[in-house]
Every structure is written in C-alpha cells, then in structure tokens.
N, C-alpha and C. Protein backbone atom coordinates (compact mmCIF):
# COMPACT_ATOMS: atom_id res chain seq x y z
N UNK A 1 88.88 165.45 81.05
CA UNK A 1 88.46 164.11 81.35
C UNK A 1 89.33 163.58 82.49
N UNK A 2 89.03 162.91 83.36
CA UNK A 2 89.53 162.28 84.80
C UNK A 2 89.77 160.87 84.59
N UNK A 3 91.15 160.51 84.61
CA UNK A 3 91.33 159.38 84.74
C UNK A 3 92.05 159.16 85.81
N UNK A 4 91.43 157.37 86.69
CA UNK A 4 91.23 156.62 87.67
C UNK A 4 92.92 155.77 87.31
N UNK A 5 94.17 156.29 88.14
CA UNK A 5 95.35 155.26 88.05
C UNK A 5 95.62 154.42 89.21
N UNK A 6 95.52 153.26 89.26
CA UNK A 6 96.03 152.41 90.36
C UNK A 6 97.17 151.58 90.05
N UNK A 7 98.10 151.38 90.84
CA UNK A 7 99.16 150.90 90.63
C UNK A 7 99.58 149.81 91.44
N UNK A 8 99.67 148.54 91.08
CA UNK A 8 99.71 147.33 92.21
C UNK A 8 101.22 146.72 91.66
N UNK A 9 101.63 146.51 92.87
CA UNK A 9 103.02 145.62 92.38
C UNK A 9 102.91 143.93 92.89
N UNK A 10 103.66 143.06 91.84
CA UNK A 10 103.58 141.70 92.28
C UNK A 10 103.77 141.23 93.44
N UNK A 11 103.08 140.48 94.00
CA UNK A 11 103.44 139.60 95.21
C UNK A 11 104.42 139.62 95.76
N UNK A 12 105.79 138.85 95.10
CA UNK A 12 106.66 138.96 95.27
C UNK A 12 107.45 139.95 95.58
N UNK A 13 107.70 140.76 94.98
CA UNK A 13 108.16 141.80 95.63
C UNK A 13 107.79 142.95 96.02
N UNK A 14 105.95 143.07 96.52
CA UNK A 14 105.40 144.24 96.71
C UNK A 14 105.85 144.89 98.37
N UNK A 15 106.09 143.93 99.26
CA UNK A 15 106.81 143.88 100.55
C UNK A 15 107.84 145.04 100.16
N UNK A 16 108.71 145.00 99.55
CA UNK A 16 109.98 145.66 98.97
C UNK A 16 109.98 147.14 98.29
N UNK A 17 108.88 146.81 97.55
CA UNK A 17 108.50 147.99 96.80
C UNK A 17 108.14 149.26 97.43
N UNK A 18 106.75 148.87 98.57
CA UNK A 18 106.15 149.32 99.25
C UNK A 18 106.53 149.81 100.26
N UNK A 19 107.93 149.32 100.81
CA UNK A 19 108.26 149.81 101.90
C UNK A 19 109.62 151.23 101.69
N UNK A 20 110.30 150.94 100.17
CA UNK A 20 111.33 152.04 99.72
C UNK A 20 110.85 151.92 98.91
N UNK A 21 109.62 152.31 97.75
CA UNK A 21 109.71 153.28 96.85
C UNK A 21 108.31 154.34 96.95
N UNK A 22 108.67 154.74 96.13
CA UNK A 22 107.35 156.31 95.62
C UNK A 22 106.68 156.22 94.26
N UNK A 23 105.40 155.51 94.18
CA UNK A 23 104.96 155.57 92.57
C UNK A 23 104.67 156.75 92.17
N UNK A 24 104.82 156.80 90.90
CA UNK A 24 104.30 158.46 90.35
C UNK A 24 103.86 158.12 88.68
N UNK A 25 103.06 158.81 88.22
CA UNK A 25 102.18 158.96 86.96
C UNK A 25 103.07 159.99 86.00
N UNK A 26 103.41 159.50 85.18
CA UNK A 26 103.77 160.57 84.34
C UNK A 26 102.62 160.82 82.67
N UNK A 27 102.04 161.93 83.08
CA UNK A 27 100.84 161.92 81.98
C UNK A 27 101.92 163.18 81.08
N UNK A 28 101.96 163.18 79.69
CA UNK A 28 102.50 164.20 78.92
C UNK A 28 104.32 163.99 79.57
N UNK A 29 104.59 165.60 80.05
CA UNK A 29 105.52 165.70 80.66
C UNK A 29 105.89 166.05 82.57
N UNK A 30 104.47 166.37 83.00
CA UNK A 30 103.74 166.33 84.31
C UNK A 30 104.27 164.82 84.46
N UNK A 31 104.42 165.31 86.09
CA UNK A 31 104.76 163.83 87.19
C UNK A 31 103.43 164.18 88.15
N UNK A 32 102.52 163.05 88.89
CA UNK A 32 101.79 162.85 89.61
C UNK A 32 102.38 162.17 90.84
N UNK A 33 102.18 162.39 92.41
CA UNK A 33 102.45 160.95 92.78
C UNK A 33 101.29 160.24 93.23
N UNK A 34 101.64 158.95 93.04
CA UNK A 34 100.46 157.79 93.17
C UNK A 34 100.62 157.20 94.75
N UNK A 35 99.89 156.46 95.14
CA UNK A 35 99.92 156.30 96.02
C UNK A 35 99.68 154.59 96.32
N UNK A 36 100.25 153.52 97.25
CA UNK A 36 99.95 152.41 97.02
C UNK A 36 98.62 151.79 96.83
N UNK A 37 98.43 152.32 98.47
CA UNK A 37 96.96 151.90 98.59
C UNK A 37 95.58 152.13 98.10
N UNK A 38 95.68 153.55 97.30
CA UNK A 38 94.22 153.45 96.41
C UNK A 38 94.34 154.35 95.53
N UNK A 39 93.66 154.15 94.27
CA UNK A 39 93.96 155.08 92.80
C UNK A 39 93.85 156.64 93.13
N UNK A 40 94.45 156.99 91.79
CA UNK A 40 93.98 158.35 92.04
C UNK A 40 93.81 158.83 90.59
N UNK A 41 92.81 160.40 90.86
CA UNK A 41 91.94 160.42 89.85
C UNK A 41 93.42 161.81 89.23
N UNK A 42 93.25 161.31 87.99
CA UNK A 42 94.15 162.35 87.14
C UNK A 42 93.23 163.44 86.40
N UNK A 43 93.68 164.81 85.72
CA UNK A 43 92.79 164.97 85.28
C UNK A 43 93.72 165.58 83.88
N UNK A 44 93.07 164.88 82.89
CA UNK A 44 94.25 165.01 81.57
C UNK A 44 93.09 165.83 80.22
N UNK A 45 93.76 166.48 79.64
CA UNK A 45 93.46 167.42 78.78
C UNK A 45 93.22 166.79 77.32
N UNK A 46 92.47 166.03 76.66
CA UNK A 46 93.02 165.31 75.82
C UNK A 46 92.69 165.64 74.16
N UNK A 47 93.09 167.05 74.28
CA UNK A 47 93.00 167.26 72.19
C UNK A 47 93.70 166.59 71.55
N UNK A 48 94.93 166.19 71.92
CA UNK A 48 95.35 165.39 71.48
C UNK A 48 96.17 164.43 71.86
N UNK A 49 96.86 163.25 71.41
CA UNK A 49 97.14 161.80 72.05
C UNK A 49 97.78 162.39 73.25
N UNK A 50 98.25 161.57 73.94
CA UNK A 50 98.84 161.74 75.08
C UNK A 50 99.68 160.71 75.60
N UNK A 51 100.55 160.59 76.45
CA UNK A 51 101.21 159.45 76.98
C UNK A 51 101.42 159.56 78.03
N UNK A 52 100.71 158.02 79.00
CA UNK A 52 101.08 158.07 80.26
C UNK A 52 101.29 157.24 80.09
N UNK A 53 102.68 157.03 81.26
CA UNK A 53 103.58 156.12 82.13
C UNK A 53 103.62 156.31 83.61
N UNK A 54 103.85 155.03 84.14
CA UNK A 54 104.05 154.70 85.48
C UNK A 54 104.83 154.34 86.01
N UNK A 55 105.53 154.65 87.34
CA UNK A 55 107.14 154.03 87.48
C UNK A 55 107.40 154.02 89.01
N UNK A 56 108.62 153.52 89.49
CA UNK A 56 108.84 153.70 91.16
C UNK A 56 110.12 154.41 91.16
N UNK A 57 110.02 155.58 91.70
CA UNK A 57 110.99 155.81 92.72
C UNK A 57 112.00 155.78 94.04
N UNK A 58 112.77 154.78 94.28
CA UNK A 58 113.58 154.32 95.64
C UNK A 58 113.49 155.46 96.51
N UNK A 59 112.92 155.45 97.41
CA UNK A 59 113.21 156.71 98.79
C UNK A 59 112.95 157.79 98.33
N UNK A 60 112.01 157.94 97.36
CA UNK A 60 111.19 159.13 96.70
C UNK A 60 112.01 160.14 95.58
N UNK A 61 113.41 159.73 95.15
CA UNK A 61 114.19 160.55 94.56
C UNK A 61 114.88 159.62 93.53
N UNK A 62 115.84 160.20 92.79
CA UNK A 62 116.39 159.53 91.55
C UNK A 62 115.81 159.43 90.54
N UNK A 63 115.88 158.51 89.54
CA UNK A 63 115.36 158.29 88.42
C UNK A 63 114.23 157.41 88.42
N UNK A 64 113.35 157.06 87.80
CA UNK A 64 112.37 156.76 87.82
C UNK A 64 112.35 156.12 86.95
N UNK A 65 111.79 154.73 87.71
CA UNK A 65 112.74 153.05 87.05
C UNK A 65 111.29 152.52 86.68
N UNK A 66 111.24 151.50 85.70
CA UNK A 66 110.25 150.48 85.69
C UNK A 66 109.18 151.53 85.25
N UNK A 67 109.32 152.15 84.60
CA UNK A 67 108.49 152.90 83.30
C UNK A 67 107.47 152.30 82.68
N UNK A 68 106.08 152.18 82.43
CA UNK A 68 105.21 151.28 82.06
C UNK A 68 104.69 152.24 80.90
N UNK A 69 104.73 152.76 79.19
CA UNK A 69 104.02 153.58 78.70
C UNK A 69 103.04 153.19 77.91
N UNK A 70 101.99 154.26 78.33
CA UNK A 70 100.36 153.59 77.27
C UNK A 70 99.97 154.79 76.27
N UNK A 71 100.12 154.63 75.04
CA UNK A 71 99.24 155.98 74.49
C UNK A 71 97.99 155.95 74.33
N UNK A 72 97.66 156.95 74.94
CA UNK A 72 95.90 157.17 74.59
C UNK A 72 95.26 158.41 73.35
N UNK A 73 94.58 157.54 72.61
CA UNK A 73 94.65 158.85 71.18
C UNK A 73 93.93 159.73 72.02
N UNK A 74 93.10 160.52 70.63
CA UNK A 74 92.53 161.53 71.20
C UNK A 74 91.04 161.45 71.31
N UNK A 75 90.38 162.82 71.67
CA UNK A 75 88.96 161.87 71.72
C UNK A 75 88.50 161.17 70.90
C-alpha cells in the first residue's frame, strides 16, 4: 500500500527550517527523505501495525529532532 507524506513547517519558522534542515520519514525502522516542497509517495508493507514518524535534520546529519509518531494498525 502507498502512502502520500507531506511535511509543512509553521510560518514562523519555516524560513529557518527550510533553509538548514533535511525532513525524513521514518516508517518501521527505514528512514525516507522527504522533501519540502511536495509529498512523497511511501510504499509500506502493512501485515502488521507499523509506525511512522517524521522529523528534521540540521544540514542533513545528526540526530533527528522533532519526531512526530503515528501508529497505523493493520489492514
């Protein structure tokens, strides 16, 4: 199944975001990277639940801050 991730940051500090960091998808234990300007299609395996999170990376490296996690059961 293909899932559609877009990732928008607030107003306020999307200037900031956008200019030093790197979004990336973490579905399971897989990293994706996302991209600002338009979603992208994942493609996730889903027998059973799963967990994706979303987060930014500063200058594309380090730890991977601002973690957002959603579980999705199974079918």
């Amino acid at each position: 199944m293909k899932y559609r991730i877009a990732i928008k940051a607030h107003w306020v500090s999307s200037w900031f975001l956008k200019l030093l960091s790197k979004p990336v998808a973490v579905v399971g234990h897989a990293e994706h990277p996302l991209t600002w300007s338009e979603p992208t299609e994942i493609e996730i395996e889903q027998d059973a639940p799963v967990r994706i999170g979303v987060g930014v990376r500063y200058f594309g490296r380090g730890k991977l801050l601002g973690v957002s996690v959603t579980e999705l059961p199974a079918r």
